[in-house]
N, C-alpha and C. Protein backbone atom coordinates (compact mmCIF):
# COMPACT_ATOMS: atom_id res chain seq x y z
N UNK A 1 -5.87 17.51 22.63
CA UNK A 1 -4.62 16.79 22.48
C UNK A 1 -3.47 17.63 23.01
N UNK A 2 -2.70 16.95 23.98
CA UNK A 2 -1.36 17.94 24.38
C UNK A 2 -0.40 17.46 23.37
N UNK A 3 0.22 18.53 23.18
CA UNK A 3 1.84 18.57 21.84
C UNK A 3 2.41 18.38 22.74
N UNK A 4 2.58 18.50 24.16
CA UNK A 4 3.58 18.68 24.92
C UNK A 4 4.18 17.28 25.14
N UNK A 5 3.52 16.02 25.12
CA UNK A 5 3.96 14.64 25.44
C UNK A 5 3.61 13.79 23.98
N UNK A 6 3.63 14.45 22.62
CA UNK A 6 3.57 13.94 21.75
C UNK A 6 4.93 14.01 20.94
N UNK A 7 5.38 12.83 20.40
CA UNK A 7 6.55 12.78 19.55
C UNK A 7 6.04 12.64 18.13
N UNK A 8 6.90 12.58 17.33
CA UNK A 8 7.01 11.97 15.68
C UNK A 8 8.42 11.27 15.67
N UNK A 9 8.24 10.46 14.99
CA UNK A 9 9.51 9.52 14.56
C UNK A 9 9.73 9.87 13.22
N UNK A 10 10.53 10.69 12.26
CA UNK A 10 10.27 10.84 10.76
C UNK A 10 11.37 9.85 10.21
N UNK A 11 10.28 9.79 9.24
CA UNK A 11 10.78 8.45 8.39
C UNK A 11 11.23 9.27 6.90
N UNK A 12 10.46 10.12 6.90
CA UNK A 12 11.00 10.89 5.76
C UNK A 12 10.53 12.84 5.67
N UNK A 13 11.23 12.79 4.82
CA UNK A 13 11.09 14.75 4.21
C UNK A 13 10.89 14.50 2.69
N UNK A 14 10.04 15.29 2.58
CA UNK A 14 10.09 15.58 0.79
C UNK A 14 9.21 16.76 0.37
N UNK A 15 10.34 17.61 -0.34
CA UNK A 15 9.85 19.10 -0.79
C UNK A 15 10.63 18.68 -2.33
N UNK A 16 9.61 19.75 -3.38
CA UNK A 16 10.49 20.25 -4.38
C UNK A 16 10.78 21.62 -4.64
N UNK A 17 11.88 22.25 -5.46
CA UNK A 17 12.44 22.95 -5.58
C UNK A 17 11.49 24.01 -5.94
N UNK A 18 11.54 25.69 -5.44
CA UNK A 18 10.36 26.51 -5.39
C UNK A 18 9.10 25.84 -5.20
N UNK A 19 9.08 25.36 -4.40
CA UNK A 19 7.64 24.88 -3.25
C UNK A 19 7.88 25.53 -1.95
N UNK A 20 7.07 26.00 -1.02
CA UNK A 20 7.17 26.57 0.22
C UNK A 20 6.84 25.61 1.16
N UNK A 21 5.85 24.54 0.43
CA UNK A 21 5.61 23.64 1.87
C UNK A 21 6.52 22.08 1.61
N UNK A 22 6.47 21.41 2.64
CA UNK A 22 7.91 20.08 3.04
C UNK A 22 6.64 19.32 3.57
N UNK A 23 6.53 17.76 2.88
CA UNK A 23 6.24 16.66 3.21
C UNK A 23 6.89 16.10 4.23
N UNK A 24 6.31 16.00 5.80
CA UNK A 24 6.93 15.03 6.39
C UNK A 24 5.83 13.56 7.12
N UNK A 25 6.82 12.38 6.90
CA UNK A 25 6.25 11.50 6.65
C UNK A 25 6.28 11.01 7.84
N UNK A 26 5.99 10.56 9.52
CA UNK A 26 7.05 9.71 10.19
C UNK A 26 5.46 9.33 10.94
N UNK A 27 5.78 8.77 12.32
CA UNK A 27 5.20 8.31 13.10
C UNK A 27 4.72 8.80 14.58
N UNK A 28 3.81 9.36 14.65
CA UNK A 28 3.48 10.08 16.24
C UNK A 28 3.40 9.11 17.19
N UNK A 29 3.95 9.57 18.36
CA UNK A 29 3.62 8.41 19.54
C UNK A 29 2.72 9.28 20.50
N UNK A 30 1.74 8.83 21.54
CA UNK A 30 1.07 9.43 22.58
C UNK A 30 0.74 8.44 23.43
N UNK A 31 1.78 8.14 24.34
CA UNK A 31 1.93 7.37 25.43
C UNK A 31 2.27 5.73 24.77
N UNK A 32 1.01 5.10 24.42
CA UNK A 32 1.18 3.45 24.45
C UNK A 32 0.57 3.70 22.82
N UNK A 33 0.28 4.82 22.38
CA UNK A 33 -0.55 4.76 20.91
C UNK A 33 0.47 5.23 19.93
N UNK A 34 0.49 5.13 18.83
CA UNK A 34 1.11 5.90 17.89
C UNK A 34 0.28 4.97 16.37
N UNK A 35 0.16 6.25 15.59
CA UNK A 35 0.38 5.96 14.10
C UNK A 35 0.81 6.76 13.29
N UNK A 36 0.66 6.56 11.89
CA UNK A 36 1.58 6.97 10.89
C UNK A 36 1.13 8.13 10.58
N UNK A 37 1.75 8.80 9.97
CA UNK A 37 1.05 10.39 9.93
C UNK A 37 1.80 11.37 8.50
N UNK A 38 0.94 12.11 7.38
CA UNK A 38 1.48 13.07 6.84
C UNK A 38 1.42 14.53 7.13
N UNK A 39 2.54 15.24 7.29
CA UNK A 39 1.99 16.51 7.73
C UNK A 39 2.90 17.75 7.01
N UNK A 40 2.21 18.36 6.36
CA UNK A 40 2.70 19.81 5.67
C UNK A 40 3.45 20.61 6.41
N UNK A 41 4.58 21.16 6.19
CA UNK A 41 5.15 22.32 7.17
C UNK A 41 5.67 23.09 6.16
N UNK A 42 6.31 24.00 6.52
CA UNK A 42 6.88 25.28 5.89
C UNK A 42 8.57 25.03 5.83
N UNK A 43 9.16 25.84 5.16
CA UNK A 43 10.59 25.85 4.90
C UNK A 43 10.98 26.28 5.82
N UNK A 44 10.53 27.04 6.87
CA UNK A 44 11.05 27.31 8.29
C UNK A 44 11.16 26.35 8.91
N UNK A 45 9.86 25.54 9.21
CA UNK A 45 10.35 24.60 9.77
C UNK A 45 11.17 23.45 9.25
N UNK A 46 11.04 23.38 8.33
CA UNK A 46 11.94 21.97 7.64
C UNK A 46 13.76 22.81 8.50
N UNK A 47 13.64 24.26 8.05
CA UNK A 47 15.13 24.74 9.06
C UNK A 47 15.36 24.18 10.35
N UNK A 48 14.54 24.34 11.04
CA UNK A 48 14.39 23.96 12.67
C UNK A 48 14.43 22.23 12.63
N UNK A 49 14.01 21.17 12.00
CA UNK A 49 13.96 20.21 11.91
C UNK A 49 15.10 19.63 11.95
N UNK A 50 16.24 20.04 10.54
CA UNK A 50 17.46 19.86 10.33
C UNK A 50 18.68 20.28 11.43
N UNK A 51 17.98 21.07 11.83
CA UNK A 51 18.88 21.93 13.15
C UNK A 51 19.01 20.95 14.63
N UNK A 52 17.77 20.47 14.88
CA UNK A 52 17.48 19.53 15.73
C UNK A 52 17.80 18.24 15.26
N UNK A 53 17.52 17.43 14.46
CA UNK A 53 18.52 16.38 14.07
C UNK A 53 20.38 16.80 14.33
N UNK A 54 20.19 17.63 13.54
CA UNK A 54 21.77 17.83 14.16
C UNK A 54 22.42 18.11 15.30
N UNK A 55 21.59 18.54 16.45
CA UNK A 55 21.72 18.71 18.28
C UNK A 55 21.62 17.07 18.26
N UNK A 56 21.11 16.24 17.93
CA UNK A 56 20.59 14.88 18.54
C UNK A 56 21.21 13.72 17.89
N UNK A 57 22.09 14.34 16.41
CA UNK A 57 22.84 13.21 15.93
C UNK A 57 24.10 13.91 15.49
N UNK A 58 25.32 13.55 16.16
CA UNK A 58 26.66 13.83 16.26
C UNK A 58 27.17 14.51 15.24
N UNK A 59 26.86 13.24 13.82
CA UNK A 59 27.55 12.94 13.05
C UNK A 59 26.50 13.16 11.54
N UNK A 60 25.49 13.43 11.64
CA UNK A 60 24.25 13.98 10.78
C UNK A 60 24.44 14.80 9.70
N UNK A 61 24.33 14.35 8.32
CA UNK A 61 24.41 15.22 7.18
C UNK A 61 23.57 15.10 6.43
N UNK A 62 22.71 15.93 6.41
CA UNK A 62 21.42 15.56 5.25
C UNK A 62 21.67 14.95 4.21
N UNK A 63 22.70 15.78 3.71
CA UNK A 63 23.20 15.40 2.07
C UNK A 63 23.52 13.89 1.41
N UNK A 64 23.78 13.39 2.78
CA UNK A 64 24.07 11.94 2.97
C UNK A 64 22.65 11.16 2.57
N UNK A 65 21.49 11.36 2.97
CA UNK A 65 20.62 10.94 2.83
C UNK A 65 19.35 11.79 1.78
N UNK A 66 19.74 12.19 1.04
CA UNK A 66 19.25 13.02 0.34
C UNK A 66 19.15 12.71 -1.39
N UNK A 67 17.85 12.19 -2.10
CA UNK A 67 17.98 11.88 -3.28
C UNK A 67 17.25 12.91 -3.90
N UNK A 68 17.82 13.38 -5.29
CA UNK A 68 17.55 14.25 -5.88
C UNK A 68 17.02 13.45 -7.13
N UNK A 69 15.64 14.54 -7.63
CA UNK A 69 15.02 13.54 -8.77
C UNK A 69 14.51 14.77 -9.82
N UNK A 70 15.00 14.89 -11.10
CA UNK A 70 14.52 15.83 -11.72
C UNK A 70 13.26 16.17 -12.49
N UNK A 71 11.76 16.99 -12.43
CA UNK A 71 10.51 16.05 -12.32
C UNK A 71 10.65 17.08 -14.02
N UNK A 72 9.20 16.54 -14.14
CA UNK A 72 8.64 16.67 -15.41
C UNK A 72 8.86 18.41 -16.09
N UNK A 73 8.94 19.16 -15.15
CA UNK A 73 8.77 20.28 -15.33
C UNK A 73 9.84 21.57 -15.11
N UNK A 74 10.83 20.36 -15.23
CA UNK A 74 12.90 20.99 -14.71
C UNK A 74 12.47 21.57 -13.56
N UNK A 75 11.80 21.04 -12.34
CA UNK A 75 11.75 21.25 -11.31
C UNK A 75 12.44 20.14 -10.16
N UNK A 76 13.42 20.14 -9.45
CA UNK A 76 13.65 19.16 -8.71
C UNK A 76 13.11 18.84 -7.65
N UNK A 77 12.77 16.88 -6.93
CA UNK A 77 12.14 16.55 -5.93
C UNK A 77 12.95 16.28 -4.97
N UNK A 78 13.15 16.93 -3.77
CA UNK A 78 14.28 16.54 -2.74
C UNK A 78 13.45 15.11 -1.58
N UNK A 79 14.07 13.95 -1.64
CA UNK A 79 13.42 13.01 -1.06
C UNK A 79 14.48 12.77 0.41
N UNK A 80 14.43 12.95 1.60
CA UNK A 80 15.35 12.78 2.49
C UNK A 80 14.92 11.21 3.03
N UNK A 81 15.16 10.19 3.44
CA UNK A 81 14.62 8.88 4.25
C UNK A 81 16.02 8.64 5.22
N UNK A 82 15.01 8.52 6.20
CA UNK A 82 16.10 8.31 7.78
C UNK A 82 15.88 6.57 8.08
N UNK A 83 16.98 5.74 8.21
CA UNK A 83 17.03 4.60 8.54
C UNK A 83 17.10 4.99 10.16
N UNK A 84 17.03 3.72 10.83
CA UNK A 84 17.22 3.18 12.48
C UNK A 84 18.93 3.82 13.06
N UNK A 85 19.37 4.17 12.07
CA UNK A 85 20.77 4.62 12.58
C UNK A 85 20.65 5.96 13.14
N UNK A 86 19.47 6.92 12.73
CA UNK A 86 19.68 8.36 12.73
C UNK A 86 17.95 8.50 13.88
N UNK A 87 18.55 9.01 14.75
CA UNK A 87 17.31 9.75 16.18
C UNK A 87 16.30 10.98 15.37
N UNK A 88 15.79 10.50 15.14
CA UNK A 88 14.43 11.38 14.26
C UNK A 88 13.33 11.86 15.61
N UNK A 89 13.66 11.06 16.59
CA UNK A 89 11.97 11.51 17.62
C UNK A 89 12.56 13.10 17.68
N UNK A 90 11.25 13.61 17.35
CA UNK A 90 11.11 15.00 18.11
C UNK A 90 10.05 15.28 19.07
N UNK A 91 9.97 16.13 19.88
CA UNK A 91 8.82 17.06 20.47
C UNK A 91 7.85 17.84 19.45
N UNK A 92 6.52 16.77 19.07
CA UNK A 92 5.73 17.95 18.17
C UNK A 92 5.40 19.22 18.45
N UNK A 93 5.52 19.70 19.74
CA UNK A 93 5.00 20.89 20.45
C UNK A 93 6.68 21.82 20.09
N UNK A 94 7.58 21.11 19.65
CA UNK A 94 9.04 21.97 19.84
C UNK A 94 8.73 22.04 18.08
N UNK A 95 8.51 21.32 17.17
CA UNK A 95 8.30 21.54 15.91
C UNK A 95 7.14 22.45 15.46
N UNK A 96 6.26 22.13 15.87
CA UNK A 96 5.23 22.60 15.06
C UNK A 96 4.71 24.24 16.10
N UNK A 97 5.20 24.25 16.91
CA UNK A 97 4.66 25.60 17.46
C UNK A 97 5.46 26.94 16.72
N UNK A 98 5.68 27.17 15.75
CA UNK A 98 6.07 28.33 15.33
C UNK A 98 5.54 28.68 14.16
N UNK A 99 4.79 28.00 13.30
CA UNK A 99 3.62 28.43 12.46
C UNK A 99 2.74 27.13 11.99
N UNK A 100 1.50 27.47 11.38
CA UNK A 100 0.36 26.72 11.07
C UNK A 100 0.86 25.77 10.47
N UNK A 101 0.60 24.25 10.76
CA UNK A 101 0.92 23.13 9.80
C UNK A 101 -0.01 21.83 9.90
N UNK A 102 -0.53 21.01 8.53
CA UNK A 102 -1.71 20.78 8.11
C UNK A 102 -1.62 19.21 8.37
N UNK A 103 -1.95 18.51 9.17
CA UNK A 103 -1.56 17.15 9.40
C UNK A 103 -2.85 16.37 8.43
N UNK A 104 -2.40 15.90 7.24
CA UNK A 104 -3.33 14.86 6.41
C UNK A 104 -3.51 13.82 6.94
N UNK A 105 -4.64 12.87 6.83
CA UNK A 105 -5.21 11.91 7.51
C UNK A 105 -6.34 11.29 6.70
N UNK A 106 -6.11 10.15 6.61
CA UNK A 106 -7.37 9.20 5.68
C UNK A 106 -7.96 8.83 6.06
């Protein structure tokens, strides 16, 4: 598989508070194919993610889209969801090439 002509569309982020790894939820494309996809990354990258949304959307504030949920264990769940207003495609080869990350699949 080349990363190099593969996108994701994210539909969402979700980490909780002292966790190291970030739920991201979105959609891979590869040419005329795409499906839905979960994939584990690191707090580094969730950095680089946010960084690149923000090169690609003007006006982009996480915080804006950002629900906070306090779980069972006074630990908080950070849930981010991107509507059609906000450019989520990335380059998986520009995301995921800077450390190991675990793409789940059913």
């Amino acid at each position: 598989m080349n990363l190099e002509t593969k996108t994701i569309s994210i539909t969402s982020l979700q980490f909780e508070s002292n966790d190291p790894e970030v739920l991201v939820k979105g959609i891979i494309k590869n040419g005329h194919l795409e499906h839905t996809t979960d994939v584990l990354i690191s707090q580094t990258q969730l950095n680089k993610i946010i960084n690149q949304l923000k090169k690609q959307n003007s006006h982009f504030d996480l915080n804006s889209h950002l629900l906070v949920e306090k779980m069972y264990n006074s630990e908080l769940m950070y849930t981010a969801s991107f509507n059609s207003s906000v450019n989520t495609q990335l380059y998986l080869h520009e995301l995921l090439n800077i450390q190991p990350y675990i793409q789940i699949c059913a």
